[in-house]
Protein backbone atom coordinates (compact mmCIF):
# COMPACT_ATOMS: atom_id res chain seq x y z
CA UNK A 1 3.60 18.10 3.97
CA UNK A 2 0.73 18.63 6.40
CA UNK A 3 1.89 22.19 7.56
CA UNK A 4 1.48 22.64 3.59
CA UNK A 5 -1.51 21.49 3.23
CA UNK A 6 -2.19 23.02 6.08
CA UNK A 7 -1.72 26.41 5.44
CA UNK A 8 -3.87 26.64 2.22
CA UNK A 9 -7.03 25.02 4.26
CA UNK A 10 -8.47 28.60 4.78
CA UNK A 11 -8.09 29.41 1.18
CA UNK A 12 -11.22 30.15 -0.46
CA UNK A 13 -10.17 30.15 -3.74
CA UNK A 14 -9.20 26.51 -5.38
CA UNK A 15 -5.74 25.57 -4.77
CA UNK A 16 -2.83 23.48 -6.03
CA UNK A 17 -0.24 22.12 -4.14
CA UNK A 18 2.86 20.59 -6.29
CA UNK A 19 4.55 18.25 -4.71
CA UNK A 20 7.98 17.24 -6.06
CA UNK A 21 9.60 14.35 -4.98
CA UNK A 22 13.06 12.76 -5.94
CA UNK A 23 11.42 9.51 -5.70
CA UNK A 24 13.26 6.67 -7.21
CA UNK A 25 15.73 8.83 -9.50
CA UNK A 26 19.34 6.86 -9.09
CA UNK A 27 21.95 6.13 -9.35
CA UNK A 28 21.98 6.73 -5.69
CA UNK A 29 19.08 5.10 -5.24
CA UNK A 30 20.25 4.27 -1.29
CA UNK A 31 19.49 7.75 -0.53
CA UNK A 32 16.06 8.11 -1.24
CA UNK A 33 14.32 6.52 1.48
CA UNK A 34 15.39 6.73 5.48
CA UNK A 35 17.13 3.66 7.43
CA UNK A 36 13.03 2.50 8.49
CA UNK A 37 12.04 2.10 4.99
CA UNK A 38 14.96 -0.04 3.86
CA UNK A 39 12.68 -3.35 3.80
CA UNK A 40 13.99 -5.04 1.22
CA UNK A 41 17.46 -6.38 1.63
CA UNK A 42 20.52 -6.70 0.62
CA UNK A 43 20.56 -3.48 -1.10
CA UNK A 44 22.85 -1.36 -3.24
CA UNK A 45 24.64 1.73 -0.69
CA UNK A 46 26.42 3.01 -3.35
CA UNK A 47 26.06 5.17 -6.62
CA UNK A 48 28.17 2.77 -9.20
CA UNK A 49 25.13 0.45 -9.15
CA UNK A 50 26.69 -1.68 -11.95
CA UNK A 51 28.81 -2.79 -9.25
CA UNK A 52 25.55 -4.14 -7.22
CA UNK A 53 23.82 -7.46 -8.04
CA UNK A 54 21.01 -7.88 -9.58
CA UNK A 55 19.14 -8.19 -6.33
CA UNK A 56 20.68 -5.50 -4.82
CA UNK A 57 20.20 -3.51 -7.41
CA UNK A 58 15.98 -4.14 -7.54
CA UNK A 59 15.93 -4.01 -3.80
CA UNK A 60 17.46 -0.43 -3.01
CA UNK A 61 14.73 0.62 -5.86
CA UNK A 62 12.02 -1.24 -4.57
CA UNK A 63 12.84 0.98 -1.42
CA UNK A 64 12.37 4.03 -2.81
CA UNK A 65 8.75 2.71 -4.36
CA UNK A 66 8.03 1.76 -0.87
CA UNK A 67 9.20 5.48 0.77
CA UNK A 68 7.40 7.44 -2.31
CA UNK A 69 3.81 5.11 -1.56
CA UNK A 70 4.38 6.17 1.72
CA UNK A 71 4.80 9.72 0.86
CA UNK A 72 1.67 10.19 -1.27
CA UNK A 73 -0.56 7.73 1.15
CA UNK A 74 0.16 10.72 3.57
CA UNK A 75 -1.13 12.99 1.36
CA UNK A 76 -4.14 11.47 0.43
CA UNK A 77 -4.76 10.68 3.90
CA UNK A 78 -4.33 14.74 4.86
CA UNK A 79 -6.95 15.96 2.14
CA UNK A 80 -9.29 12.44 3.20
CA UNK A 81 -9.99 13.37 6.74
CA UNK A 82 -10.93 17.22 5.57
CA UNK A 83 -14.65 16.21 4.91
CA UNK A 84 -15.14 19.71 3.89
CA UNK A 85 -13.05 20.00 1.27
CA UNK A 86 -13.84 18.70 -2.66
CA UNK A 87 -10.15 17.21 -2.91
CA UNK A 88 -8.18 14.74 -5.35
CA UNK A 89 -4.53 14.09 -5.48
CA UNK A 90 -2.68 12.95 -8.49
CA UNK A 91 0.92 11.24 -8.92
CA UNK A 92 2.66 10.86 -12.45
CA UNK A 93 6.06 9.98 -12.66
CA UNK A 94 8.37 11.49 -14.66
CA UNK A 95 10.23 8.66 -16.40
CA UNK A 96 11.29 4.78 -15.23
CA UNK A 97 14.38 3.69 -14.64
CA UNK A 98 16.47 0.49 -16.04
CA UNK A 99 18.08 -2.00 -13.80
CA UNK A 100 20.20 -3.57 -15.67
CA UNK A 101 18.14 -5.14 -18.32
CA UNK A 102 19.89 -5.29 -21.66
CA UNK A 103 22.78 -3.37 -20.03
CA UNK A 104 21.01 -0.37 -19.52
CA UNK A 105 21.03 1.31 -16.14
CA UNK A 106 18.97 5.19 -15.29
CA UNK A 107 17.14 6.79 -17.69
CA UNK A 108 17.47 9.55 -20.98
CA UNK A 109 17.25 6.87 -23.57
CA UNK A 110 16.20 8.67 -26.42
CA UNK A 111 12.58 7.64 -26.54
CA UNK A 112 12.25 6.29 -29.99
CA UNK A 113 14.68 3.25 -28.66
CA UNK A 114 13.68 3.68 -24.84
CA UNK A 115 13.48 0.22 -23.53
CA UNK A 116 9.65 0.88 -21.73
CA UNK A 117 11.33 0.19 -18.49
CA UNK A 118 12.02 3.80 -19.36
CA UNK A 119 9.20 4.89 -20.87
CA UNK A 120 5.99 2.68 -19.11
CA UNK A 121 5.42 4.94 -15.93
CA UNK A 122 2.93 4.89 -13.19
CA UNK A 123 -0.18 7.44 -12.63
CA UNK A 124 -2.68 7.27 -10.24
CA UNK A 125 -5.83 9.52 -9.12
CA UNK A 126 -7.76 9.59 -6.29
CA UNK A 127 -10.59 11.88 -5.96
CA UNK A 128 -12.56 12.60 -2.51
CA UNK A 129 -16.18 11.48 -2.82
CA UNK A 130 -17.35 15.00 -2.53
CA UNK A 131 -14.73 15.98 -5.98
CA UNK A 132 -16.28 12.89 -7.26
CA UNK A 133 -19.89 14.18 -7.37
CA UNK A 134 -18.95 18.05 -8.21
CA UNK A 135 -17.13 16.71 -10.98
CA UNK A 136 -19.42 14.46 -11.92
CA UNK A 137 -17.39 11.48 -12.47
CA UNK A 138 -18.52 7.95 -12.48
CA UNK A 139 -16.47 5.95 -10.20
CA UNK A 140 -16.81 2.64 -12.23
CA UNK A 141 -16.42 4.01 -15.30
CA UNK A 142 -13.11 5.66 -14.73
CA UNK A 143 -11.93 2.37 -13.09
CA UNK A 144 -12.75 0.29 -16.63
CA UNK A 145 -11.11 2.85 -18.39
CA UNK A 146 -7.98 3.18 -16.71
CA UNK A 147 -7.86 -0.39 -16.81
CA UNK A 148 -8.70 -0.45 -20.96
CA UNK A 149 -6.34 2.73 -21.78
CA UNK A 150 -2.92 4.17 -21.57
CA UNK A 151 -2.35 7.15 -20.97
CA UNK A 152 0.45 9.61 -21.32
CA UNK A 153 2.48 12.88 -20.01
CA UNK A 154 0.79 14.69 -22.87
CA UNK A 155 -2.73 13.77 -20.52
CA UNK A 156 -1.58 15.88 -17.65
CA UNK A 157 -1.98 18.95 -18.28
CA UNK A 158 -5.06 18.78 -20.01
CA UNK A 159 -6.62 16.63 -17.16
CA UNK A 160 -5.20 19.28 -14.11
CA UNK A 161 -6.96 22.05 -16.88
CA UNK A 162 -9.89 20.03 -16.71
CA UNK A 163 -10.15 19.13 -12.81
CA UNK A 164 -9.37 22.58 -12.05
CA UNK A 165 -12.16 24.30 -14.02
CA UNK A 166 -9.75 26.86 -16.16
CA UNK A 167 -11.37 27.56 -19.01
CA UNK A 168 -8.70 27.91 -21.77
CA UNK A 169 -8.76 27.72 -25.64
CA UNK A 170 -5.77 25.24 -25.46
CA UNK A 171 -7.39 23.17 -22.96
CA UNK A 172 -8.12 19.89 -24.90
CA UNK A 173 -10.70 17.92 -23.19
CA UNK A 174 -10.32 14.27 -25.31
CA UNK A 175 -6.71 14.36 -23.65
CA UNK A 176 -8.68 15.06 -20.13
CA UNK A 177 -8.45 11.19 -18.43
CA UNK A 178 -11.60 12.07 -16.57
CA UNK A 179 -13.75 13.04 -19.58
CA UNK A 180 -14.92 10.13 -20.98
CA UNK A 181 -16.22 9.31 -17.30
CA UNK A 182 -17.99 12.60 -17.01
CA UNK A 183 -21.67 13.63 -17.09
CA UNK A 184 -21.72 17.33 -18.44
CA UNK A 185 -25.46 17.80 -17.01
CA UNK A 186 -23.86 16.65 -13.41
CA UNK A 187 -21.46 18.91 -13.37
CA UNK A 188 -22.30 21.32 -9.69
CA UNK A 189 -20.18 23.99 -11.04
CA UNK A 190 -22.02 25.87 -14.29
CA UNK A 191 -18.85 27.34 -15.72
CA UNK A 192 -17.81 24.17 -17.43
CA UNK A 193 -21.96 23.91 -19.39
């Protein structure tokens, strides 16, 4: 990951880095995180997780939440101690999983039934100080709002449009996450005005 980042630091142009995890896709669950990360015990070592209790089941996942944190803290922490760069780092899931609750186990529900254990998946964003100000986001306001709104896959791509500067007729900025939060006049770079 750092050798990653790492190699883009010279870059003058802006720069994404995709970072695809398999996170905490089962069934095999037990594979996802190494031996040091198994903190939450007993857990499920095998793919037929029906077979598993309950609390086997939840702990071998909670496992994998635990390894992934770890995985994106590192991240952030890589792009945080550049002071020089204007950096942010988002994670969206691709889908949740079901343990077990009204029978279901995985994912690929269609969505119209999806139980949300499916469907209700976490996002997060955090934006380097220096991002902060070229972007000219208000810190408090985006904190009320993501804790006032949902938000959804179909936010992504117009929010990495947005935080990225591409200019684009299908860019649509009311799905942007960070527009409502934004002060036009603020903005450093004058592309955007």
């Amino acid at each position: 990951l750092k050798a990653t980042i790492e190699k883009y630091e010279k870059q003058i142009k802006d720069t994404l880095i995709v970072l695809h995890l398999v996170g905490s896709h089962g069934p095999t669950y037990f594979k996802r995180y190494p031996k040091k990360y198994k903190v939450f015990t007993p857990d499920c070592p095998r793919s037929d997780i029906q077979n598993c209790t309950n609390e086997e089941l939840v702990n071998t996942y909670d496992n994998t939440i635990l390894y992934s944190d770890y995985i994106y803290s590192k991240a952030i922490e890589i792009v945080k101690n550049n002071n020089e760069w204007s950096s942010s780092v988002m994670y969206i899931s691709d889908h949740g999983e079901s343990l077990g609750e009204g029978g279901l186990y995985l994912h690929g529900i269609p969505y119209a039934i999806a139980p949300k254990e499916q469907t209700k998946i976490p996002m997060y964003l955090w934006m380097s100080e220096h991002y902060r100000h070229e972007q000219g986001v208000d810190d408090l306001c985006l904190k009320s709002f993501a804790r006032n709104e949902h938000f959804s896959h179909d936010n992504l791509f117009h929010t990495v449009l947005g935080m990225m500067n591409v200019s684009t007729k299908v860019y649509n900025p009311n799905l942007n996450v960070l527009t409502p939060c934004q002060n036009i006049d603020k903005l450093v770079n004058t592309d955007l005005k």
